[in-house]
C-alpha atoms as a PDB file:
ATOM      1  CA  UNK A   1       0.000   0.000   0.000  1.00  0.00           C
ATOM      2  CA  UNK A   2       2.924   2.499   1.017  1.00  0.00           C
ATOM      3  CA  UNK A   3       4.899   1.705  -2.284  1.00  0.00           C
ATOM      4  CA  UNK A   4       1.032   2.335  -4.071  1.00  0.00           C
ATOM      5  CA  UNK A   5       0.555   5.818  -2.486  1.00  0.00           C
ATOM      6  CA  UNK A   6       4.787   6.618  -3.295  1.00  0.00           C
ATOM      7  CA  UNK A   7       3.679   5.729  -7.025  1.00  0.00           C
ATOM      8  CA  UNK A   8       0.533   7.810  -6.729  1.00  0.00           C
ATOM      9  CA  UNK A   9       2.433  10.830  -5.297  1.00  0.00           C
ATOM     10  CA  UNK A  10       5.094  10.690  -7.964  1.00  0.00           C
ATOM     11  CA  UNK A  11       2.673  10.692 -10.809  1.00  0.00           C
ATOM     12  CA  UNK A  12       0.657  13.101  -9.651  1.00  0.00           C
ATOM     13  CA  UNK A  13       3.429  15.674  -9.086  1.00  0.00           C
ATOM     14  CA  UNK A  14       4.354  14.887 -12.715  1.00  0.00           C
ATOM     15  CA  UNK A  15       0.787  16.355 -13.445  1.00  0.00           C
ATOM     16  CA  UNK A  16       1.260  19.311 -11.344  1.00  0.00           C
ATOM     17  CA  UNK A  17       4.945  20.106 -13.304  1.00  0.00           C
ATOM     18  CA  UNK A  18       3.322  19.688 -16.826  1.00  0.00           C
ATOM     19  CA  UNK A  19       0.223  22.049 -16.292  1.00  0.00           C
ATOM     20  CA  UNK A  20       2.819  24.730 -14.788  1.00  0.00           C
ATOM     21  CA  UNK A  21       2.434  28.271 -16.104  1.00  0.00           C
ATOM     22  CA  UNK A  22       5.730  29.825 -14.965  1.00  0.00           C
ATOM     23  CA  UNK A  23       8.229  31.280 -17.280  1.00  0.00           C
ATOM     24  CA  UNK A  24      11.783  32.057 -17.608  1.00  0.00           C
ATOM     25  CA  UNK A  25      12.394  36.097 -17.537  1.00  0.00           C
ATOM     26  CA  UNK A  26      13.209  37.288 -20.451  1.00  0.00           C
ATOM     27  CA  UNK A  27      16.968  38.612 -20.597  1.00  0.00           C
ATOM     28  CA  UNK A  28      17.787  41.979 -22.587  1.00  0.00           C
ATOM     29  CA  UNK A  29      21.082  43.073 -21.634  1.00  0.00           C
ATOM     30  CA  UNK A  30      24.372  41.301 -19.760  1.00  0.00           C
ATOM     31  CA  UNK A  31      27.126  43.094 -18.529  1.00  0.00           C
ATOM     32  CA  UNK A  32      30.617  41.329 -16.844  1.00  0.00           C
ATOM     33  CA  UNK A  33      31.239  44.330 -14.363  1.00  0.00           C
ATOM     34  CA  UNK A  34      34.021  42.474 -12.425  1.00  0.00           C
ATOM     35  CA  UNK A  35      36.033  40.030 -13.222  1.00  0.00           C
ATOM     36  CA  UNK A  36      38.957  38.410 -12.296  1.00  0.00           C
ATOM     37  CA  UNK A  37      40.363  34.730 -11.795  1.00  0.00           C
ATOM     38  CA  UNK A  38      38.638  34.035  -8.534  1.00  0.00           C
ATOM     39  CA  UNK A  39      34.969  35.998  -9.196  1.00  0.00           C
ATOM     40  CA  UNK A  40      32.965  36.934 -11.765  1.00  0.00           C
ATOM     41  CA  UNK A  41      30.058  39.467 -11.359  1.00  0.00           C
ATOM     42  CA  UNK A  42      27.591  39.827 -14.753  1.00  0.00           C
ATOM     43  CA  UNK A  43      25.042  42.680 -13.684  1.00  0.00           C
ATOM     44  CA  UNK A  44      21.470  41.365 -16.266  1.00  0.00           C
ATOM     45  CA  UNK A  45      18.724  43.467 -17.136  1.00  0.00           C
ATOM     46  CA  UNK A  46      15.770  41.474 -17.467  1.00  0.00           C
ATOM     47  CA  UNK A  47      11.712  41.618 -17.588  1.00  0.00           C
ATOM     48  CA  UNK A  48       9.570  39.458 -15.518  1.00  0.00           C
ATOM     49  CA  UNK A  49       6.879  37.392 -17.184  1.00  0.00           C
ATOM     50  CA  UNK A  50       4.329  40.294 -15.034  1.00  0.00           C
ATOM     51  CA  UNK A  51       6.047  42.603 -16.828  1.00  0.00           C
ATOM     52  CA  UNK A  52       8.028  44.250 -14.090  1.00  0.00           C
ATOM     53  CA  UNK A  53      11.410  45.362 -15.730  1.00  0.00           C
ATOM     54  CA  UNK A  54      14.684  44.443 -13.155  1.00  0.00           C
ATOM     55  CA  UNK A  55      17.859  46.332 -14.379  1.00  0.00           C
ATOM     56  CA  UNK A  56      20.164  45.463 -11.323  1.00  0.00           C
ATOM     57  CA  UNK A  57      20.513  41.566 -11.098  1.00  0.00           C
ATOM     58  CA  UNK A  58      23.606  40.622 -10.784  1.00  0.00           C
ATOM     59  CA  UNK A  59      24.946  37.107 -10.899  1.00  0.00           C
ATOM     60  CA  UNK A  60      28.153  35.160 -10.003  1.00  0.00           C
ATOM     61  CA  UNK A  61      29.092  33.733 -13.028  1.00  0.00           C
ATOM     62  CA  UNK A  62      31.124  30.417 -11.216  1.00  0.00           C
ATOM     63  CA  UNK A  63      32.789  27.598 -13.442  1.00  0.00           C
ATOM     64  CA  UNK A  64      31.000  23.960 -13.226  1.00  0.00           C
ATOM     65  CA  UNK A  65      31.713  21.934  -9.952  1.00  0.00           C
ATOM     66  CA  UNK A  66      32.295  18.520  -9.388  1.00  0.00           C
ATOM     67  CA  UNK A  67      32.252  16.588  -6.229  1.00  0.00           C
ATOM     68  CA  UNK A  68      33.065  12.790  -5.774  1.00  0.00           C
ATOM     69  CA  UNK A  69      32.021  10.282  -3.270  1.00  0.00           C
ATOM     70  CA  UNK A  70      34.552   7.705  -2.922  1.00  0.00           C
ATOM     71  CA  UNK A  71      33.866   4.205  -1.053  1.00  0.00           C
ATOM     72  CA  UNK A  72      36.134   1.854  -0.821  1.00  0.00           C
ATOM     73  CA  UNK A  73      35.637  -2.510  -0.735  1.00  0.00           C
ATOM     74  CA  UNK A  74      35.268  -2.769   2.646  1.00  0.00           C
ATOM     75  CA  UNK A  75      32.488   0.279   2.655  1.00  0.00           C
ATOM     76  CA  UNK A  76      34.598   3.706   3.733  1.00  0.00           C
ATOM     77  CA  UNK A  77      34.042   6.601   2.345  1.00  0.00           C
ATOM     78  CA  UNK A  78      36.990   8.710   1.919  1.00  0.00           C
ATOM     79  CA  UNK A  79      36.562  12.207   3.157  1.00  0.00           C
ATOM     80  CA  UNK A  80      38.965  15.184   3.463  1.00  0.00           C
ATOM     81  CA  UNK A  81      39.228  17.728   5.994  1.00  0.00           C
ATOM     82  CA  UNK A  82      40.289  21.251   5.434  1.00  0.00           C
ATOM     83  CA  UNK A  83      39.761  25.356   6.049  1.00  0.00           C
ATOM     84  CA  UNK A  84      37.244  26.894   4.072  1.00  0.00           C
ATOM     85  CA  UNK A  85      38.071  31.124   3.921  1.00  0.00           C
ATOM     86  CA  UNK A  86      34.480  31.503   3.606  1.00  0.00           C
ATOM     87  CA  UNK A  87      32.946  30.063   6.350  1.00  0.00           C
ATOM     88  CA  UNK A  88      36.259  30.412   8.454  1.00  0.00           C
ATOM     89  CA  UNK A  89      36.057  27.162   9.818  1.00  0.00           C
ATOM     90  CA  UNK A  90      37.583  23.657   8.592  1.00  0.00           C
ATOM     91  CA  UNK A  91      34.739  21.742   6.960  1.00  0.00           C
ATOM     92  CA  UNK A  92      34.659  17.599   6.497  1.00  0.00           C
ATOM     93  CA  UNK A  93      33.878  17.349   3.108  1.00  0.00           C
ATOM     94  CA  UNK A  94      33.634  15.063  -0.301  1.00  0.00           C
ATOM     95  CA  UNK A  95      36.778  15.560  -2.535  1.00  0.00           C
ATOM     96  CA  UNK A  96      35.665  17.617  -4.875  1.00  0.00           C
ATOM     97  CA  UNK A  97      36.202  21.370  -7.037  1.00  0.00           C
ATOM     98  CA  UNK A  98      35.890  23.370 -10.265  1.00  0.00           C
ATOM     99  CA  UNK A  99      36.355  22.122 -13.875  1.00  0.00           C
ATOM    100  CA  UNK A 100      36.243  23.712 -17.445  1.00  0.00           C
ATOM    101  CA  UNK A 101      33.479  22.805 -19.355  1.00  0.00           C
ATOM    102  CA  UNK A 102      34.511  22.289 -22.958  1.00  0.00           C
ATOM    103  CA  UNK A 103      38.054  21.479 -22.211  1.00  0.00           C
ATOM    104  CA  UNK A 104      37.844  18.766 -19.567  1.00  0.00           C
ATOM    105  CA  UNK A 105      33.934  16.639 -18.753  1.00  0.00           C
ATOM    106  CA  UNK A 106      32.463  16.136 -15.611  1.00  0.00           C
ATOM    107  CA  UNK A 107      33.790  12.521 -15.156  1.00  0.00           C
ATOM    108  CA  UNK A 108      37.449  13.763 -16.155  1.00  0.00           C
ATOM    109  CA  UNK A 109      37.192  16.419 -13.444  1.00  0.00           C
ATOM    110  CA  UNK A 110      35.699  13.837 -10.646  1.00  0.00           C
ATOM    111  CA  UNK A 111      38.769  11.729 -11.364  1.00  0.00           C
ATOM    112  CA  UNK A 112      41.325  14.224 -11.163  1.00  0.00           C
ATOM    113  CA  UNK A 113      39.955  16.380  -8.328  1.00  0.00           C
ATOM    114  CA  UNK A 114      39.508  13.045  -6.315  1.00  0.00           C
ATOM    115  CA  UNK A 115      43.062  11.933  -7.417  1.00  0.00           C
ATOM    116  CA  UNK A 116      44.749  15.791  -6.391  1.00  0.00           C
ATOM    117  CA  UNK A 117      42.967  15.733  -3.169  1.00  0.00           C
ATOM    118  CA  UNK A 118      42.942  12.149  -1.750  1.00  0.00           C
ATOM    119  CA  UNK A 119      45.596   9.859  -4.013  1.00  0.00           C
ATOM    120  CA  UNK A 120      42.608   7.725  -4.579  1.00  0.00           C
ATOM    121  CA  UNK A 121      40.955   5.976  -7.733  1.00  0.00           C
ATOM    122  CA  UNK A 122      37.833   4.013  -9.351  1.00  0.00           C
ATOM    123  CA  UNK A 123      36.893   2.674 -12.500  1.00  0.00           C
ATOM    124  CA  UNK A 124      33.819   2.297 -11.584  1.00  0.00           C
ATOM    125  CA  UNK A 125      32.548   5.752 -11.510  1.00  0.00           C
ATOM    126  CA  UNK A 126      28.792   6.301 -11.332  1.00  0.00           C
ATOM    127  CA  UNK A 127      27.153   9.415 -12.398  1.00  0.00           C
ATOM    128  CA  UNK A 128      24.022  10.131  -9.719  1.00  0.00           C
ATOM    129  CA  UNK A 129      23.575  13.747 -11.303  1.00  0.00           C
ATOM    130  CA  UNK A 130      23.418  17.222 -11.038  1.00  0.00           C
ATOM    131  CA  UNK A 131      22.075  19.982  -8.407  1.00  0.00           C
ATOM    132  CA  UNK A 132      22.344  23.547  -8.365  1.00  0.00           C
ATOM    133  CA  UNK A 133      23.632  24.899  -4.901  1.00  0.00           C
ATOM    134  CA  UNK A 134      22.058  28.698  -5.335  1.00  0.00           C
ATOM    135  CA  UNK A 135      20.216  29.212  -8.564  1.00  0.00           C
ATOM    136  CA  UNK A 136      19.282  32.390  -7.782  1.00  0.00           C
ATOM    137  CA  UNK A 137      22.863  33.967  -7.966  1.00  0.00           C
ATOM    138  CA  UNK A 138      24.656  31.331  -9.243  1.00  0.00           C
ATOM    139  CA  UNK A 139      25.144  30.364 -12.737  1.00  0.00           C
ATOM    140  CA  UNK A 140      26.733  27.125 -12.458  1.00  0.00           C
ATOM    141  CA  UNK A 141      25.846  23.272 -11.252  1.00  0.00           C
ATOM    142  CA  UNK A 142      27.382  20.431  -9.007  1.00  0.00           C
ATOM    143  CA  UNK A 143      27.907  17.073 -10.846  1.00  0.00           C
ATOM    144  CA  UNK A 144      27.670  14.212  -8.424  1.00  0.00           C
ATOM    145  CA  UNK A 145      29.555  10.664  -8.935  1.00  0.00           C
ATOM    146  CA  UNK A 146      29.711   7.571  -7.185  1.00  0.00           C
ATOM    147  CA  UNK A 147      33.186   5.920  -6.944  1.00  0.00           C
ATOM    148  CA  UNK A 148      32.489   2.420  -5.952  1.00  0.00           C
ATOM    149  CA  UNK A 149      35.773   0.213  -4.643  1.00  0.00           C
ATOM    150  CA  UNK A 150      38.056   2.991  -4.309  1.00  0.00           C
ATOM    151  CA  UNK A 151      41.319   2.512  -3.744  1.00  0.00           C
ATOM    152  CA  UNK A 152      44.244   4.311  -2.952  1.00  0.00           C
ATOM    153  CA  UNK A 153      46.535   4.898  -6.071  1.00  0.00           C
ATOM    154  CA  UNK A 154      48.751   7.669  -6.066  1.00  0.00           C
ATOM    155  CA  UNK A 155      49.901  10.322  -3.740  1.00  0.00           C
ATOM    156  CA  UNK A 156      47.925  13.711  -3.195  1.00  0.00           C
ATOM    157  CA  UNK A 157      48.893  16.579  -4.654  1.00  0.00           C
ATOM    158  CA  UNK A 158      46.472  19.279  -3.810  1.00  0.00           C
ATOM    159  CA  UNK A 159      46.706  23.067  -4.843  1.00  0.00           C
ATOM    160  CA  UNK A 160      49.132  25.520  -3.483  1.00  0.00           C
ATOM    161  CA  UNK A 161      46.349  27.023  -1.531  1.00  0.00           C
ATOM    162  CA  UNK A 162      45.151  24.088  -0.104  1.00  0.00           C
ATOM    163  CA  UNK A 163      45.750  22.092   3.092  1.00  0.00           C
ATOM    164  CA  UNK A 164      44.333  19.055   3.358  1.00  0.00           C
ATOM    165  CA  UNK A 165      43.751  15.697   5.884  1.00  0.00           C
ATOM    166  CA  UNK A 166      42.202  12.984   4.070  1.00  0.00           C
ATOM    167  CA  UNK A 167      39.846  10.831   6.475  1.00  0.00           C
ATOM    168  CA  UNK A 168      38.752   7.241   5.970  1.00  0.00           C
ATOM    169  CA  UNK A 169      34.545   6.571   7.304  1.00  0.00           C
ATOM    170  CA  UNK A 170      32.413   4.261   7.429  1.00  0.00           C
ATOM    171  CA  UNK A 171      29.534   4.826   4.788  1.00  0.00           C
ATOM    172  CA  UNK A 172      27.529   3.597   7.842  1.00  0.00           C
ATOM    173  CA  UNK A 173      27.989   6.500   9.716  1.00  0.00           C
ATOM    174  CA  UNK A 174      27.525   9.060   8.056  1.00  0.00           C
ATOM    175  CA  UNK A 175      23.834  10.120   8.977  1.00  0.00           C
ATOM    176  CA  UNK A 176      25.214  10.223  12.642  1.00  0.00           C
ATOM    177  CA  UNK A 177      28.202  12.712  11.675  1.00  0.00           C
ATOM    178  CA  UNK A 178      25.681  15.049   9.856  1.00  0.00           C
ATOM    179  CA  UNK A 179      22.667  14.473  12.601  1.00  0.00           C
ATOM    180  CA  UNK A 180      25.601  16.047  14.730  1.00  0.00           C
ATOM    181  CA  UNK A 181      26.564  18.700  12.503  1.00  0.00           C
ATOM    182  CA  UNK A 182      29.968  17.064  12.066  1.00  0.00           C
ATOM    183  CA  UNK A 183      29.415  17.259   7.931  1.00  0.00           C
ATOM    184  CA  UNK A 184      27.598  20.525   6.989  1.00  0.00           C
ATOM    185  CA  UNK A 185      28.476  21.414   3.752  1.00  0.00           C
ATOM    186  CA  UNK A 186      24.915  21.389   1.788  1.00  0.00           C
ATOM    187  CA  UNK A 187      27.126  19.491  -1.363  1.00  0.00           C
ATOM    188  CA  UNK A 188      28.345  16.852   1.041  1.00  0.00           C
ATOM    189  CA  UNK A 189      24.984  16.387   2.267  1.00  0.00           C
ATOM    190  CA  UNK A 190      23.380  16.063  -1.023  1.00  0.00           C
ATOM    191  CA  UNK A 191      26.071  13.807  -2.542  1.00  0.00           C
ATOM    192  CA  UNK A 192      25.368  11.438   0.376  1.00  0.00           C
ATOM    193  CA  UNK A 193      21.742  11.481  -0.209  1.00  0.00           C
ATOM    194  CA  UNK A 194      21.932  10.365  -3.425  1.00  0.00           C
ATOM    195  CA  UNK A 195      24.527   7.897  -3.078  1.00  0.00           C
ATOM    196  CA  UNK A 196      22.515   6.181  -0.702  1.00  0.00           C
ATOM    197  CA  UNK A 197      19.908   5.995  -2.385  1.00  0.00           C
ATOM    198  CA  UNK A 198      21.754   4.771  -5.613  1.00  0.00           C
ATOM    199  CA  UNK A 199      23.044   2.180  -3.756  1.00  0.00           C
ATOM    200  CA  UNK A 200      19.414   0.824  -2.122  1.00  0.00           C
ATOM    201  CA  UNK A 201      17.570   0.491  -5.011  1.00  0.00           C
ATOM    202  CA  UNK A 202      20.460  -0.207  -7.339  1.00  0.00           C
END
């Protein structure tokens, strides 16, 4: 009966998304008024579908992101530890970090951030997709992967900028480390989410 009413639910918010009426807004001007290799600001001019007519809307124009969830055989996950400027804390995390679109893909990127920042490597790399982590000033998406039996295959070799401890958990416990706020990074979370998932009904 449960997985009837799930089924029921699902469909019928299919229904609701088809018979939307909302709209993109319409986009007639773009201007980069800062820009250099850390931020990009684009300031749009744009008219709502109500007609209201927005000439200050400015967006961070951010390069795609890519975040990997390694687990190994025996079920860790590997995890890294370091200081994010931002937040001003150090943050448990997924390896993870920018790539170009066009010049290297999303799976490319997974396997090279997770190789800089941990040493380790998969071949079986699992794509669980993408989210968007602000859409309403951000320009760019978060591409998930998998990385089943994980293994440790090189040495790190992180950024200049970067300081790193990598950490070995068990897949196990990580709903206990974030019901504790020990893993609060909203990519993190949302990797884990659908990792878990991939890997109960899969």
């Amino acid at each position: 009966m449960q997985n009837f009413c799930s089924t029921v639910s699902i469909f019928l918010l299919k229904i609701a998304i088809n018979m939307s009426h909302l709209e993109p807004w319409k986009v007639l001007k773009s201007d980069i008024v800062f820009h250099n290799k850390w931020v990009t600001i684009q300031q749009d001019t744009v008219r709502l579908p109500n007609g209201n007519l927005i000439d200050d809307y400015f967006l961070n124009v951010r390069p795609e992101v890519v975040i990997t969830l390694p687990i190994t055989k025996g079920g860790k996950a590997i995890m890294v530890r370091q200081y994010k400027h931002g937040g001003k804390e150090i943050f448990l995390e997924f390896p993870g970090g920018v790539f170009e679109a066009g010049k290297e893909t999303p799976l490319e990127g997974g396997l090279r951030e997770m190789r800089e920042e941990t040493g380790y490597y998969s071949d079986e790399m699992i794509y669980l997709g993408k989210v968007f982590d602000d859409p309403t000033k951000d320009t760019n998406c978060i591409h998930f992967f998998l990385a089943k039996n994980a293994f440790k295959k090189f040495e790190p070799e992180p950024d200049p900028t970067e300081n790193i401890e990598v950490i070995e958990v068990s897949f196990e416990e990580i709903p206990e480390l974030i019901k504790a706020n020990k893993i609060r990074v909203c990519g993190a979370i949302a990797i884990y989410t659908m990792a878990a998932m991939h890997l109960k009904f899969n």
